[in-house]
PDB file of N, CA and C in Angstrom:
ATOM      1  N   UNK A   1     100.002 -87.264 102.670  1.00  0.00           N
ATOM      2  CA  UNK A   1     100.125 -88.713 102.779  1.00  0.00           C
ATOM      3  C   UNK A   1     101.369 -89.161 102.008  1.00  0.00           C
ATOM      4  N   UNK A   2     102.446 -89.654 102.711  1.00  0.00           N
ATOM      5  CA  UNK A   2     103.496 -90.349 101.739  1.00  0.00           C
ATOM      6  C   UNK A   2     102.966 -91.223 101.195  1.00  0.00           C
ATOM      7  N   UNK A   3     103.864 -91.766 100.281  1.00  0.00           N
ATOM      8  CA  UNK A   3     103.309 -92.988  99.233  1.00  0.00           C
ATOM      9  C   UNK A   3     104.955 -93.493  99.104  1.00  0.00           C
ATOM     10  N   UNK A   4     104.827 -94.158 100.368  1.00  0.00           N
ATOM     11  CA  UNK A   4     106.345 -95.174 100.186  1.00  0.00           C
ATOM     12  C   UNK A   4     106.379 -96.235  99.503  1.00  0.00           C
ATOM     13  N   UNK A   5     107.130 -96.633  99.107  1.00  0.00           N
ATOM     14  CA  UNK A   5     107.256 -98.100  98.086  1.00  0.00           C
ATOM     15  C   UNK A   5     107.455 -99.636  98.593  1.00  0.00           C
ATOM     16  N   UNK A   6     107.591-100.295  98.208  1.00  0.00           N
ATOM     17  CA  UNK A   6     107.966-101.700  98.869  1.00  0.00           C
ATOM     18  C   UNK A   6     109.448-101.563  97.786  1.00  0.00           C
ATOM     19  N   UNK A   7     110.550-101.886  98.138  1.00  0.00           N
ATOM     20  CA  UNK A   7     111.798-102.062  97.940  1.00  0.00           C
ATOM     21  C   UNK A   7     111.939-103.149  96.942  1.00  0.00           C
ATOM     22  N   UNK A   8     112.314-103.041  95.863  1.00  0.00           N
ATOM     23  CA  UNK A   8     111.789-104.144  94.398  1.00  0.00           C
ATOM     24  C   UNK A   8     112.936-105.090  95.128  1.00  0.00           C
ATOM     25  N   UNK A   9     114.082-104.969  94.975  1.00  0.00           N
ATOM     26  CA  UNK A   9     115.187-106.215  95.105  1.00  0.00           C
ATOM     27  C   UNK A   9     114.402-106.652  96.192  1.00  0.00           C
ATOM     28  N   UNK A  10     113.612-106.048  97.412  1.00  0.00           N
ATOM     29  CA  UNK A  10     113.509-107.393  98.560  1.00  0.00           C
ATOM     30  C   UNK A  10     112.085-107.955  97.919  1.00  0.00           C
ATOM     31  N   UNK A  11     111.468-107.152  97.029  1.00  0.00           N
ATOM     32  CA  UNK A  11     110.645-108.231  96.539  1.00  0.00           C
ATOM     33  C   UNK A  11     111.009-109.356  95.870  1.00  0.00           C
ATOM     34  N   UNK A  12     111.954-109.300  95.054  1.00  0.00           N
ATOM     35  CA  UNK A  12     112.746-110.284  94.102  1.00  0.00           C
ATOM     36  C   UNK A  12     113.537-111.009  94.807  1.00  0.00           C
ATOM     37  N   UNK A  13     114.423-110.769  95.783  1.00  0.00           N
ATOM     38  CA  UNK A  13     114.371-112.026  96.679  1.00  0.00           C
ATOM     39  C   UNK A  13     113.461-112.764  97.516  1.00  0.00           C
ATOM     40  N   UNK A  14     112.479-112.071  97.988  1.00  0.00           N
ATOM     41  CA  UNK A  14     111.368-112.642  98.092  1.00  0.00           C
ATOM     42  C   UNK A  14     110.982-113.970  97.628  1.00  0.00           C
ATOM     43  N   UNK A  15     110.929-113.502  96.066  1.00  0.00           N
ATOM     44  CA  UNK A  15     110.457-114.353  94.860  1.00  0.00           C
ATOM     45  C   UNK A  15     111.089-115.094  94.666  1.00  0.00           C
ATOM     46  N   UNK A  16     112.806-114.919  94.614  1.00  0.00           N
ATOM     47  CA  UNK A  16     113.519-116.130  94.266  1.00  0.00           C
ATOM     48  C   UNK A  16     113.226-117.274  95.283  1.00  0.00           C
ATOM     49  N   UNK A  17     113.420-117.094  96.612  1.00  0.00           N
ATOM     50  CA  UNK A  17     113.118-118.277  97.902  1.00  0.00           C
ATOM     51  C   UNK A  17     111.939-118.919  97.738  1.00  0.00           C
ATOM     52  N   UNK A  18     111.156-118.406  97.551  1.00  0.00           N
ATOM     53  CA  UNK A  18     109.537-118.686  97.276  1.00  0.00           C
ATOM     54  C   UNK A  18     109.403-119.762  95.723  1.00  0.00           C
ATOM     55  N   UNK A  19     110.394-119.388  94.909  1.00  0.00           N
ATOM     56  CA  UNK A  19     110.489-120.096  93.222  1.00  0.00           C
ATOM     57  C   UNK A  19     111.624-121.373  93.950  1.00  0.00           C
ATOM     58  N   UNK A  20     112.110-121.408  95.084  1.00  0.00           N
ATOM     59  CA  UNK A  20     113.641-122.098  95.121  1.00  0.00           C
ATOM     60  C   UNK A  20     112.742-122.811  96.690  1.00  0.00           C
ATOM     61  N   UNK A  21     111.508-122.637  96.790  1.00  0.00           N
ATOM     62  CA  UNK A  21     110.986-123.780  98.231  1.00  0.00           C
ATOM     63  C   UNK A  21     111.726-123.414  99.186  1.00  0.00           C
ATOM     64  N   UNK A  22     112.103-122.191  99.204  1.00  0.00           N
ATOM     65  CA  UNK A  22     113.061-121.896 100.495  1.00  0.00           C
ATOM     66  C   UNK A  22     112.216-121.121 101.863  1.00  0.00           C
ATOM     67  N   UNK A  23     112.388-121.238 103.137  1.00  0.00           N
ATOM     68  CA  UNK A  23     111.363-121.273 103.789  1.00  0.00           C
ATOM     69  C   UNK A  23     111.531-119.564 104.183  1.00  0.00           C
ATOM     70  N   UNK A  24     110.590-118.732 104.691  1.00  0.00           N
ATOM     71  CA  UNK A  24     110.486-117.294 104.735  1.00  0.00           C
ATOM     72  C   UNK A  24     110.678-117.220 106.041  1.00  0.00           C
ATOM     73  N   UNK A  25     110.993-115.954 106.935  1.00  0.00           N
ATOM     74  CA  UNK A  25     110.840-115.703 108.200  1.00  0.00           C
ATOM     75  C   UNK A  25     111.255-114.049 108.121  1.00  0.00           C
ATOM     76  N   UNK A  26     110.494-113.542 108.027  1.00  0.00           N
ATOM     77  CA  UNK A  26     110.795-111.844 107.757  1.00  0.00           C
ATOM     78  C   UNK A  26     110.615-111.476 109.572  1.00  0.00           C
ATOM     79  N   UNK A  27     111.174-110.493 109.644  1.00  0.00           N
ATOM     80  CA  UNK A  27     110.600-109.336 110.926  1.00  0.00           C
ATOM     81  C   UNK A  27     110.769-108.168 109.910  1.00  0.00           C
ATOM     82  N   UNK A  28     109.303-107.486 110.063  1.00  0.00           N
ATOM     83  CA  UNK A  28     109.003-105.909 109.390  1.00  0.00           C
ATOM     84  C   UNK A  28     108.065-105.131 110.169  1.00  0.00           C
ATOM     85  N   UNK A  29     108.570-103.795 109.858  1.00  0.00           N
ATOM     86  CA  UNK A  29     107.702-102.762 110.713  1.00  0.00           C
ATOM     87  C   UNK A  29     106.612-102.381 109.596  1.00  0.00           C
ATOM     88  N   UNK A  30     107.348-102.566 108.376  1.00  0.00           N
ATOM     89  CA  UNK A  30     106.103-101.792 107.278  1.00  0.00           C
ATOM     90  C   UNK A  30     105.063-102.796 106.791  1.00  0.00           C
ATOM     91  N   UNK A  31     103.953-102.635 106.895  1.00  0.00           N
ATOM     92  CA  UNK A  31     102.746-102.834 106.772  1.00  0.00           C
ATOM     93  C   UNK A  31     103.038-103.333 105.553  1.00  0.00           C
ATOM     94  N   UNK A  32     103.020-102.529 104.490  1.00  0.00           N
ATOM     95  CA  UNK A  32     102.762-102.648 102.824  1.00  0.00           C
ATOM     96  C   UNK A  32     103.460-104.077 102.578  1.00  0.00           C
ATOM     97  N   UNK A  33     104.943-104.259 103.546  1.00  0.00           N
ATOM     98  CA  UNK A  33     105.884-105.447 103.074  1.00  0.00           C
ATOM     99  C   UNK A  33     104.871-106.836 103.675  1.00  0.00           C
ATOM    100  N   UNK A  34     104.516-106.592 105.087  1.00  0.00           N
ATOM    101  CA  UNK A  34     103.633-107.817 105.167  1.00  0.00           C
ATOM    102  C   UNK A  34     102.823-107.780 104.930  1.00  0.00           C
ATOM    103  N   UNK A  35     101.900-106.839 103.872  1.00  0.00           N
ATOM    104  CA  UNK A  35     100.533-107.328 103.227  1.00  0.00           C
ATOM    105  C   UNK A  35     100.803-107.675 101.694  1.00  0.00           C
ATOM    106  N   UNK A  36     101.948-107.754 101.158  1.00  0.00           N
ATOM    107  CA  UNK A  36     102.128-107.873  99.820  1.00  0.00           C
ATOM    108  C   UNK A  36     102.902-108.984 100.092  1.00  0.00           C
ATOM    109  N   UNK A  37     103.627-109.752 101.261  1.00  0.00           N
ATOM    110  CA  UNK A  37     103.703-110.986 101.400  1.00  0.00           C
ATOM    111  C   UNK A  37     102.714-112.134 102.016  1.00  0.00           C
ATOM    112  N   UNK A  38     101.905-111.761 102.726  1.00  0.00           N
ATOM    113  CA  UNK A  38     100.642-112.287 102.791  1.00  0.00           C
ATOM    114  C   UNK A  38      99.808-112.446 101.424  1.00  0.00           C
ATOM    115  N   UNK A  39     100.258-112.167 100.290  1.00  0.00           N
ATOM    116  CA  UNK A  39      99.232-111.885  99.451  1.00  0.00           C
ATOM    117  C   UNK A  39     100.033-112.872  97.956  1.00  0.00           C
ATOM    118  N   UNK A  40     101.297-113.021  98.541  1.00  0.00           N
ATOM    119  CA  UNK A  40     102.107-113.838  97.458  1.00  0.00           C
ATOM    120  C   UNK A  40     102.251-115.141  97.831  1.00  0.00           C
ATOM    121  N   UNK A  41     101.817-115.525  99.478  1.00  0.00           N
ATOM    122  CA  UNK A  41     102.110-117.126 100.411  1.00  0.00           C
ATOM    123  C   UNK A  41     100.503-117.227  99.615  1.00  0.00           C
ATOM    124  N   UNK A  42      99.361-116.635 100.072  1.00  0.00           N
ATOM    125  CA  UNK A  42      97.965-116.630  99.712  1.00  0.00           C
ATOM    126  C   UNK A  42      97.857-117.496  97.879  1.00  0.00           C
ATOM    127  N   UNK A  43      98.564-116.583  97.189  1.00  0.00           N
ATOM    128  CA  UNK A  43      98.846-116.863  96.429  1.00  0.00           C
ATOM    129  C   UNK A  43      99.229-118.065  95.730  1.00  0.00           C
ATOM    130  N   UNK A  44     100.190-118.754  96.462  1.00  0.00           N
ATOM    131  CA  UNK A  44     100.705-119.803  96.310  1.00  0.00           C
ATOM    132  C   UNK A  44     100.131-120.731  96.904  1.00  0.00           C
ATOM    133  N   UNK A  45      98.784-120.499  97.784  1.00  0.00           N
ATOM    134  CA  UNK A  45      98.576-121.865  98.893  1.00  0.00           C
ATOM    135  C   UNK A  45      99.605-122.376  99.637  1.00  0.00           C
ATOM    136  N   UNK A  46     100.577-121.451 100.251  1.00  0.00           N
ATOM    137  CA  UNK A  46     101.531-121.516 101.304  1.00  0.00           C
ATOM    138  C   UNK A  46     101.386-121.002 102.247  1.00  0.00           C
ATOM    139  N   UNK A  47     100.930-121.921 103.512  1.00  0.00           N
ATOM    140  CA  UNK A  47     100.836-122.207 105.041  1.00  0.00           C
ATOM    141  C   UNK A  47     102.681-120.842 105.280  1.00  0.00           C
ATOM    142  N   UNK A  48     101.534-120.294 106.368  1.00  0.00           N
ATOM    143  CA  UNK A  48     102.378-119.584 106.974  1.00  0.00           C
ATOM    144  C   UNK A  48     101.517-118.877 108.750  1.00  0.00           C
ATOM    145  N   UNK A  49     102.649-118.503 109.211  1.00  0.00           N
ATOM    146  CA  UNK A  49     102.165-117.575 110.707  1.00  0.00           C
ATOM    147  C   UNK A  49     102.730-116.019 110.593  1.00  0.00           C
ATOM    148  N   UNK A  50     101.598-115.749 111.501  1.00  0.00           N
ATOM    149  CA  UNK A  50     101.807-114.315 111.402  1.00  0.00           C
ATOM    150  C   UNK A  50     102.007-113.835 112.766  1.00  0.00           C
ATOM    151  N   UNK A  51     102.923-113.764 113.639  1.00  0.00           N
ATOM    152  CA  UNK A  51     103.112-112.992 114.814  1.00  0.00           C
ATOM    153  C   UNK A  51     102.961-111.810 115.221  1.00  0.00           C
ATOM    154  N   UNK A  52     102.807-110.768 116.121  1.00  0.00           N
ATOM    155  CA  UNK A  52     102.869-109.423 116.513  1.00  0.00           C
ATOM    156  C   UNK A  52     103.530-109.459 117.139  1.00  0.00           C
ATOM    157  N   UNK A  53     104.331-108.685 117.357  1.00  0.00           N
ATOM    158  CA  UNK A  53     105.764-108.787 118.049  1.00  0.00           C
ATOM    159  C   UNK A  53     105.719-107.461 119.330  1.00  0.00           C
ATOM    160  N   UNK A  54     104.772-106.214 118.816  1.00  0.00           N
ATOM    161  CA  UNK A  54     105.144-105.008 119.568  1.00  0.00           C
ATOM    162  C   UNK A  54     105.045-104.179 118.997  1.00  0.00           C
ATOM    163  N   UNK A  55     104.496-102.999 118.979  1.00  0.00           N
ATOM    164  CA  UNK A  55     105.156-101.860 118.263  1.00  0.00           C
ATOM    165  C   UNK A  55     104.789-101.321 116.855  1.00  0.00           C
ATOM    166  N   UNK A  56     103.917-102.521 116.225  1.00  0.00           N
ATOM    167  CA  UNK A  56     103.683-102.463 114.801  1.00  0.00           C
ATOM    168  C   UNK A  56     104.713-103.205 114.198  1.00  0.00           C
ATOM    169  N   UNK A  57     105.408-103.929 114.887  1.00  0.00           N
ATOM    170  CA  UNK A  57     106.633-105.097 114.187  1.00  0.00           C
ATOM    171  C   UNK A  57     105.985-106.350 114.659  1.00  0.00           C
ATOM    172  N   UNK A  58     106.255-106.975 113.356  1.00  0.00           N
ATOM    173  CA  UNK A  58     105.373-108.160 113.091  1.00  0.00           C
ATOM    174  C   UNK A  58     106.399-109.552 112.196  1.00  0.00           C
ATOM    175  N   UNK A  59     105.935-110.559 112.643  1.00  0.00           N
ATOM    176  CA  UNK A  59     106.971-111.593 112.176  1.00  0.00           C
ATOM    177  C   UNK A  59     106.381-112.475 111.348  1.00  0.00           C
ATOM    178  N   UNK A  60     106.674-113.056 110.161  1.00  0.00           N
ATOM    179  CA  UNK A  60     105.875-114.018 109.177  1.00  0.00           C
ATOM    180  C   UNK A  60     106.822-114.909 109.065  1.00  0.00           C
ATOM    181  N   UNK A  61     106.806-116.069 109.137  1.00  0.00           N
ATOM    182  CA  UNK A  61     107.462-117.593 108.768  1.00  0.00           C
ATOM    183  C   UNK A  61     106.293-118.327 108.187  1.00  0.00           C
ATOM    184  N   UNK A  62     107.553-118.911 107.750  1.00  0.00           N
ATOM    185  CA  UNK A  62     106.416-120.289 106.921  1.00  0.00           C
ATOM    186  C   UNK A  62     106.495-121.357 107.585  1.00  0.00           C
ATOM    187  N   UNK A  63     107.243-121.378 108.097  1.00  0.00           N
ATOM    188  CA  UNK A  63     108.117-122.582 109.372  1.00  0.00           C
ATOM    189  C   UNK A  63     106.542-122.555 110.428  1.00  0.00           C
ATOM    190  N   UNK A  64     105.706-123.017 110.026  1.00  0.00           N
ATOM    191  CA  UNK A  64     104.471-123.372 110.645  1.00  0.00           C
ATOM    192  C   UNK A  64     104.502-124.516 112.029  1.00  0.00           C
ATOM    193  N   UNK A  65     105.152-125.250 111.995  1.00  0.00           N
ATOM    194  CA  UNK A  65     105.456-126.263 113.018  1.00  0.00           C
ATOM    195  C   UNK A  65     106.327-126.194 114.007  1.00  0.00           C
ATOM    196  N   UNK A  66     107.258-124.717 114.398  1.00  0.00           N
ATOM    197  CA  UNK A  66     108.066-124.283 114.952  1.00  0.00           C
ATOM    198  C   UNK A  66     107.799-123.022 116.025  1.00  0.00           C
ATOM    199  N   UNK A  67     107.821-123.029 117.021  1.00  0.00           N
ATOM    200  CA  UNK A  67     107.664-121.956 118.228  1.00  0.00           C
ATOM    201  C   UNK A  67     108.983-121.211 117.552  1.00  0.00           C
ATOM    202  N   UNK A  68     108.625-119.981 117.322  1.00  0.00           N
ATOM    203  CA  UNK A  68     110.090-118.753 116.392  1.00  0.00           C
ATOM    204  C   UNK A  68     110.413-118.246 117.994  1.00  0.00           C
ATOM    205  N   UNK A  69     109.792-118.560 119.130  1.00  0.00           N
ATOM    206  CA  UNK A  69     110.442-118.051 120.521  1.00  0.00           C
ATOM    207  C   UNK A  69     111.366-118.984 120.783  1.00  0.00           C
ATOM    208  N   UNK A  70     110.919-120.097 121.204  1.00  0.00           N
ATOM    209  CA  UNK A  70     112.095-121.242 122.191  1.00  0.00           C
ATOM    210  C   UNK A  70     112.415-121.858 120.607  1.00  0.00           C
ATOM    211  N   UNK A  71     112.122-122.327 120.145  1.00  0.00           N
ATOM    212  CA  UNK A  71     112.445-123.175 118.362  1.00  0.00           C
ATOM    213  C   UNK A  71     112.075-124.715 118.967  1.00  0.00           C
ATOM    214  N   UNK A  72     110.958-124.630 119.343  1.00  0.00           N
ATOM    215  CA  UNK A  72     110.819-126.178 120.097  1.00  0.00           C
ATOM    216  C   UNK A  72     109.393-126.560 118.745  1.00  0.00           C
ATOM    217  N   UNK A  73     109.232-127.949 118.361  1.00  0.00           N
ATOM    218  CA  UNK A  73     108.304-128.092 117.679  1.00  0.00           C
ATOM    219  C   UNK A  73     106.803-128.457 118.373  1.00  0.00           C
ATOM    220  N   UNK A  74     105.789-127.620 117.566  1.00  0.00           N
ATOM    221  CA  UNK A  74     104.552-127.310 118.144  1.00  0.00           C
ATOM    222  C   UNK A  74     103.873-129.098 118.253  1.00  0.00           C
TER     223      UNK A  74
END
């Protein structure tokens, strides 16, 4: 079983946007990155979406009021 890491600097930018109200929109294939950002929005009581994209790639925004396909508001 590997035991891959989550990448500290993209956690720490992460953190800075999140400390600075800046809005998130990741695309990730690794699991660990969107369950340890699910777990820091959770955290905060910050509204967010979670897309499946395909493949095990998956999309998180916080941009809750926004179609991330056409960018038309919901």
């Amino acid at each position: 079983m590997s035991r891959e890491r989550i990448n500290p600097a993209w956690q720490e930018d992460i953190r800075k946007k999140l400390a600075a109200q800046q809005g998130i929109d990741v695309i990730q294939s690794f699991t660990p990155c969107i369950q340890w950002l699910i777990g820091e929005l959770t955290r905060r009581d910050l509204p967010y979406k979670l897309y499946n994209l395909g493949a095990g790639v998956k999309r998180l925004t916080t941009d809750t009021d926004i179609c991330p396909c056409c960018k038309q508001k919901l």
